[in-house]
Protein backbone atom coordinates (compact mmCIF):
# COMPACT_ATOMS: atom_id res chain seq x y z
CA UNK A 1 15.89 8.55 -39.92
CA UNK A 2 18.08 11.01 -42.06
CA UNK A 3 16.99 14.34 -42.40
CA UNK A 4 14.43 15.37 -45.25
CA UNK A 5 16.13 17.91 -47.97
CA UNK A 6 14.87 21.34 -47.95
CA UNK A 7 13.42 22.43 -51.21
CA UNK A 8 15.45 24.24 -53.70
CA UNK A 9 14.99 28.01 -53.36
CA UNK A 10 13.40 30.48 -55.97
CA UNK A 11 15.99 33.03 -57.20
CA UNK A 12 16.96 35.93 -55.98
CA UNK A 13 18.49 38.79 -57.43
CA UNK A 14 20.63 39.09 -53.99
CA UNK A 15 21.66 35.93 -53.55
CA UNK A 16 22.71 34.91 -49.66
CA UNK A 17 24.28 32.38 -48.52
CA UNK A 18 22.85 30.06 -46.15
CA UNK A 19 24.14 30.45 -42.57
CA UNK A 20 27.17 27.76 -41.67
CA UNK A 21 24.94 26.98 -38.28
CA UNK A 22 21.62 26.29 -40.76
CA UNK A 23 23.17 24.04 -42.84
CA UNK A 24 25.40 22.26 -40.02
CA UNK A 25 21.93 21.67 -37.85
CA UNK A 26 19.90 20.40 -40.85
CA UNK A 27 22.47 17.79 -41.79
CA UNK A 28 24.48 16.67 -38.77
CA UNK A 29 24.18 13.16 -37.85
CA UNK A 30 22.90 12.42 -33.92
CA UNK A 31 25.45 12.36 -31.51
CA UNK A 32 26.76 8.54 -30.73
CA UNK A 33 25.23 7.35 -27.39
CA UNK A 34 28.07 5.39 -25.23
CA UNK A 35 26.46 2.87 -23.04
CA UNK A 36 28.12 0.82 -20.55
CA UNK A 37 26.91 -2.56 -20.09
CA UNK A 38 26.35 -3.50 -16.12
CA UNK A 39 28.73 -4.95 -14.51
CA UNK A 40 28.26 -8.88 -13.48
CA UNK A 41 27.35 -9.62 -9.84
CA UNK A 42 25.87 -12.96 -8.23
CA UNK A 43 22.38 -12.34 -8.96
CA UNK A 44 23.47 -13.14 -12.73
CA UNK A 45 22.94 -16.96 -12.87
CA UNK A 46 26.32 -17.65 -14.70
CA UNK A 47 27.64 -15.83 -11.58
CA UNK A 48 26.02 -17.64 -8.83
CA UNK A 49 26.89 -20.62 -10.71
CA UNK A 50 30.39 -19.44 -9.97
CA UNK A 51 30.02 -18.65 -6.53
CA UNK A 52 28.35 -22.47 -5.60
CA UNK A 53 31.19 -24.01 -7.29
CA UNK A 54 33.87 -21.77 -5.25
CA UNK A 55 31.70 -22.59 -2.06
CA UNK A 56 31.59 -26.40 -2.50
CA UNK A 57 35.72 -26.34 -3.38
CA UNK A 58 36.32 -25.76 0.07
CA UNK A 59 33.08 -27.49 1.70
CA UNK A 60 32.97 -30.60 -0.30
CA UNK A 61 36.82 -30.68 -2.83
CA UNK A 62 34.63 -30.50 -5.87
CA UNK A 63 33.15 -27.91 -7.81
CA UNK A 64 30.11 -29.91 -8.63
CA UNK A 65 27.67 -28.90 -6.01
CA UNK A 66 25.29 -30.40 -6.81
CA UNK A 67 26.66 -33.73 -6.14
CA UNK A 68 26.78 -32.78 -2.56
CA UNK A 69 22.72 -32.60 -1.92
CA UNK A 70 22.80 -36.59 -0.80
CA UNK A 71 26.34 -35.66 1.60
CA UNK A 72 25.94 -36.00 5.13
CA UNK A 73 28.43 -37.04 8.10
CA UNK A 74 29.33 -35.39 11.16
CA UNK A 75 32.96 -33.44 11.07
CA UNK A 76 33.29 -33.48 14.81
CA UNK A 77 33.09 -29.46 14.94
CA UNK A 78 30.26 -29.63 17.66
CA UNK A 79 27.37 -29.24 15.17
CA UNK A 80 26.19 -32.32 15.00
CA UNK A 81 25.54 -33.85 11.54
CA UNK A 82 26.41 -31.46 8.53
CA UNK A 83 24.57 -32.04 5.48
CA UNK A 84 23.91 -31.24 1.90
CA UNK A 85 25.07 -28.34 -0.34
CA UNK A 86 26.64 -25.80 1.93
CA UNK A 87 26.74 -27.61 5.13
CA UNK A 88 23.40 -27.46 7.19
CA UNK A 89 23.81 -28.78 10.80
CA UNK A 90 21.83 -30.49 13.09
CA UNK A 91 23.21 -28.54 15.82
CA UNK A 92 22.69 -25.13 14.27
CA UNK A 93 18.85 -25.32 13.25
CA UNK A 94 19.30 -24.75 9.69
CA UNK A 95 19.33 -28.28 9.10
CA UNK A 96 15.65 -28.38 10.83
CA UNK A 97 14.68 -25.53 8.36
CA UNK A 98 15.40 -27.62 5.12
CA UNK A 99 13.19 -30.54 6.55
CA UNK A 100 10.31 -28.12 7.56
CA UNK A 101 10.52 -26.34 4.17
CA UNK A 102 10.80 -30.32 2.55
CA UNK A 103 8.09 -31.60 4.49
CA UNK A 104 5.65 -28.38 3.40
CA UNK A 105 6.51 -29.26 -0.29
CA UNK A 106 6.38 -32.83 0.48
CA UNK A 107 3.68 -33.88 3.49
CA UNK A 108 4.77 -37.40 5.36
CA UNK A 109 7.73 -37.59 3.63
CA UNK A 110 10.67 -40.12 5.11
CA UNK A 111 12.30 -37.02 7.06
CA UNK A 112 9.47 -35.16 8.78
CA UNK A 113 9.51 -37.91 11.83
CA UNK A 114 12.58 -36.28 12.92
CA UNK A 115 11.74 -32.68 13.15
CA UNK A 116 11.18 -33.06 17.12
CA UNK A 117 14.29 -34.76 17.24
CA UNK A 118 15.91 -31.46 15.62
CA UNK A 119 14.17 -28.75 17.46
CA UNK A 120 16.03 -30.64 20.76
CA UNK A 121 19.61 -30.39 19.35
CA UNK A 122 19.44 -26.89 18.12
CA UNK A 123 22.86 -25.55 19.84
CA UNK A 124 23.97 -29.53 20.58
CA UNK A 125 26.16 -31.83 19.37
CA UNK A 126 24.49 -34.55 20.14
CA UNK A 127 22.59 -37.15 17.48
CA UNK A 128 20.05 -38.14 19.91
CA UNK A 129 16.81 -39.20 18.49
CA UNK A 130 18.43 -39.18 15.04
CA UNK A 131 20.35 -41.81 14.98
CA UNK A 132 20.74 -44.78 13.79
CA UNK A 133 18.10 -43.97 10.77
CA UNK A 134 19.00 -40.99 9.91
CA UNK A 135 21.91 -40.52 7.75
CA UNK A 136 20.44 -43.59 5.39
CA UNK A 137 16.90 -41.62 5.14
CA UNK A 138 18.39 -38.10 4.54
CA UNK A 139 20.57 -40.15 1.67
CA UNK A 140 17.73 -41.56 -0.13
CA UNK A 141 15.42 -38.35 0.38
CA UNK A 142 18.38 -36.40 -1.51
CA UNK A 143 16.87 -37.86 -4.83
CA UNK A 144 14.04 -36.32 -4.54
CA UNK A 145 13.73 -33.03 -6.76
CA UNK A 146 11.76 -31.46 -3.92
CA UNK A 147 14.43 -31.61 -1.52
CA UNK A 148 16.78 -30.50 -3.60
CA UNK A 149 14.34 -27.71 -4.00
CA UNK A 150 14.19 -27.26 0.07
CA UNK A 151 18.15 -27.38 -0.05
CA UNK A 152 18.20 -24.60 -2.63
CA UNK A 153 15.52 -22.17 -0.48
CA UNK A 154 16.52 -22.37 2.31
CA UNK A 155 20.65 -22.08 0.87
CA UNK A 156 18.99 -18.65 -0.87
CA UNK A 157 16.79 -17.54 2.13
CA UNK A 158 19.24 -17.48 4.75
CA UNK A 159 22.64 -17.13 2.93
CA UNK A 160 23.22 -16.09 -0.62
CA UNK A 161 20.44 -13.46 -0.79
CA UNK A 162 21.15 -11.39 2.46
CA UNK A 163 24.88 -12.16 2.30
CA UNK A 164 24.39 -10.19 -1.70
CA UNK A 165 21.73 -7.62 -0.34
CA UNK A 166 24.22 -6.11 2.19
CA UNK A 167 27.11 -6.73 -0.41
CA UNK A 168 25.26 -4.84 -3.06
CA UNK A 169 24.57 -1.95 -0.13
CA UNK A 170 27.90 -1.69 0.75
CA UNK A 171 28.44 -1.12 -2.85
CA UNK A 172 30.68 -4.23 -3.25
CA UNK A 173 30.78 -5.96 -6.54
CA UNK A 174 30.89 -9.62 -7.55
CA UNK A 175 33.92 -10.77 -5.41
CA UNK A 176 32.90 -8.68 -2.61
CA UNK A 177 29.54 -10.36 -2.47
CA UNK A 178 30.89 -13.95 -2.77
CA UNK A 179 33.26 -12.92 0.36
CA UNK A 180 30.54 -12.28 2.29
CA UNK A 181 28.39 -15.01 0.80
CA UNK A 182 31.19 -17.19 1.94
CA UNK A 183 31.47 -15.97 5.14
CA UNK A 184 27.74 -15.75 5.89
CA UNK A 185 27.87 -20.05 5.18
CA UNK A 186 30.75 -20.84 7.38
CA UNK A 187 30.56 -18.81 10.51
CA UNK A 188 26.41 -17.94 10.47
CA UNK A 189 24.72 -14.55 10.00
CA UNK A 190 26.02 -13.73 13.42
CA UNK A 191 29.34 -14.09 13.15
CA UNK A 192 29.52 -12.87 9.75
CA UNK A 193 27.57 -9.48 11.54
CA UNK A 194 30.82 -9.70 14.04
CA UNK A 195 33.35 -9.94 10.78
CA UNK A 196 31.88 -6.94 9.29
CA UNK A 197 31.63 -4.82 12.35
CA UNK A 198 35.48 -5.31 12.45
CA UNK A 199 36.19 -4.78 9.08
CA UNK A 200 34.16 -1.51 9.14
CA UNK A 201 36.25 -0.21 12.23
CA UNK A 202 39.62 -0.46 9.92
CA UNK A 203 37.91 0.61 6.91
CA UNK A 204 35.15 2.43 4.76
CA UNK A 205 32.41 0.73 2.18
CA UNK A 206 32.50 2.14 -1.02
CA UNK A 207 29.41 3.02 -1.06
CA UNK A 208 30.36 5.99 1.93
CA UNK A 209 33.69 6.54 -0.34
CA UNK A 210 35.87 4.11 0.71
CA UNK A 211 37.95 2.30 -1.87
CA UNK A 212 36.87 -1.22 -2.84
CA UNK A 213 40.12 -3.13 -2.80
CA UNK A 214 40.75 -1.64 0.54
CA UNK A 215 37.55 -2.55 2.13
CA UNK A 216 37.76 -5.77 0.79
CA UNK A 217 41.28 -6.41 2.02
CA UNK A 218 40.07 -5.12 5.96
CA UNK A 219 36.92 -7.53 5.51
CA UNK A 220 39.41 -10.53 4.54
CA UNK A 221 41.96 -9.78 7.20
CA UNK A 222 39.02 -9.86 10.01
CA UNK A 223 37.56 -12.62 9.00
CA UNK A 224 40.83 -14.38 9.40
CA UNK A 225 40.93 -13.28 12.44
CA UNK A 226 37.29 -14.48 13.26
CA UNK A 227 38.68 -18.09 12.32
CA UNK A 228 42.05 -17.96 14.00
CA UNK A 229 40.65 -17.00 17.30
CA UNK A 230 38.14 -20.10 17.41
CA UNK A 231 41.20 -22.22 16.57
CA UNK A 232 44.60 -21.17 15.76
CA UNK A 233 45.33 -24.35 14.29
CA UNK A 234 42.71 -23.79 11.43
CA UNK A 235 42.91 -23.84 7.87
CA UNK A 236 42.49 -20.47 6.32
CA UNK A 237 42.88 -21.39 3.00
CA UNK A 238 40.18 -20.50 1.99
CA UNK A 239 40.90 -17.08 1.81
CA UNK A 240 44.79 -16.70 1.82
CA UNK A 241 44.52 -18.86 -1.83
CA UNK A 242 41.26 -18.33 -2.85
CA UNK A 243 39.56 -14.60 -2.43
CA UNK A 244 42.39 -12.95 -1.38
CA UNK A 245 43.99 -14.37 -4.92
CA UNK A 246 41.52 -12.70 -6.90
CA UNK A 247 41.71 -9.66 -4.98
CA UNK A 248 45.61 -9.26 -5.63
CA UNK A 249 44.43 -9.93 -9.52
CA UNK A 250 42.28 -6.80 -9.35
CA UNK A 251 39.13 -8.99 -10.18
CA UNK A 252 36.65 -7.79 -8.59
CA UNK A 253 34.01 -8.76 -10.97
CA UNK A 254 34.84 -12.11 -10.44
CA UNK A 255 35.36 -12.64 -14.03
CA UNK A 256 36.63 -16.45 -15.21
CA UNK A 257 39.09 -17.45 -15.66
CA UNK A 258 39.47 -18.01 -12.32
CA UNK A 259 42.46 -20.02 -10.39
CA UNK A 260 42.56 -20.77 -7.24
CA UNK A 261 43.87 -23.05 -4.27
CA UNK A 262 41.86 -24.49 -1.22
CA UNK A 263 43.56 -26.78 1.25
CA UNK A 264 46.36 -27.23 -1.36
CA UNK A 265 44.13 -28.78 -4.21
CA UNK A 266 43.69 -26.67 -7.48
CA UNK A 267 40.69 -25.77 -8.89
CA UNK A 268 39.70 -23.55 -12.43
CA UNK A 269 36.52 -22.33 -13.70
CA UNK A 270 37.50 -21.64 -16.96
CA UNK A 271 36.59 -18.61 -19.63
């Protein structure tokens, strides 16, 4: 609201003039506020979006996720089956964890006979007591909204949200926290711990000072290593054309466009 006027004053036979600081203070405007809007990171839906699409490029060669909730095979990696959006395994007990979570939403549904059967093969390979029933059941379960919900939790309760809680500590931004989101899916909270405990002997978080780009680029570099040393043979793609693209580009907001490679296919998100 603009200042009132004073009133006009009597005369005075000695007239003063009114001081230059008076007058400037009664009618100066308010000084202009800058604000700077936040900068995006993967608990903005649009963001996560991004990140499921850039996960299932590389899990599944499509960027529509949630296609994926009926997939299910085994990719001979000693895991036993891998299944749905980012890959739970029979062999790893995450797999186990969507049923449980399913079968709380959903009591006697089609899956919940084979929860003994998965509490067995936690650390196995093997299929015993699953097959030959289970990959049809777990396909026709996938239309059901509730386990698509259980898929989503559990995805969220063991991955994306502590892989972007320890992002956002280290003071990472959005491609920081979809590099460890990333890495948290493939190798397991484990060895993502054993990635970052590598990555933070070459160099500092920003959040203790250390530049961004520089952390990031240690983090990539011992990840690759990570993978490499399980198999030398293996595709690192993954990073080489996807996040370490992005971190050349200086993006790391994450911001769309985005252009990237994984196991020589090409994939955009556009603007």
């Amino acid at each position: 609201m603009a200042a009132k006027s004073s009133p006009t004053p009597s005369p005075s036979p000695t007239p003063t003039s009114t001081p230059t600081s008076t007058r400037s203070t009664a009618s100066a405007a308010p000084a202009a506020t800058t604000t700077t809007a936040p900068r995006p990171d993967l608990t903005d839906p649009k963001w996560k979006e991004y990140a499921q699409q850039l996960v299932s490029s590389a899990e599944n060669s499509t960027l529509d996720w949630r296609s994926q909730y009926p997939y299910i095979e085994d990719i001979g990696d000693g895991h036993g089956y891998t299944a749905g959006i980012i890959g739970f395994c029979s062999g790893t007990g995450d797999l186990a964890d969507v049923i449980t979570r399913y079968t709380q939403l959903k009591p006697g549904n089609i899956l919940a006979k084979y929860l003994p059967a998965l509490a067995m093969l936690d650390g196995s390979a093997s299929h015993q007591g699953l097959d030959p029933t289970f990959v049809g059941d777990w396909q026709r379960a996938a239309a059901d909204p509730l386990l698509q919900q259980a898929q989503n939790e559990e995805r969220d309760r063991q991955y994306f949200t502590p892989a972007v809680t320890q992002a956002k500590a280290d003071g990472l931004h959005a491609l920081g926290q979809f590099a460890y989101y990333d890495a948290i899916v493939v190798h397991g909270p484990r060895g993502f711990a054993t990635i970052r405990t590598a990555a933070l002997a070459k160099a500092t978080t920003p959040v203790k000072g250390g530049n961004e780009t520089t952390y990031l680029n240690a983090f990539l570099d011992a990840r690759k290593a990570y993978m490499l040393a399980g198999n030398p043979n293996r595709n690192t793609s993954r990073i080489d054309t996807e996040q370490r693209v992005f971190l050349q580009a200086g993006n790391l907001d994450l911001r769309p466009p985005l252009n990237w490679k994984v196991y020589g296919d090409s994939y955009t998100i556009p603007a």
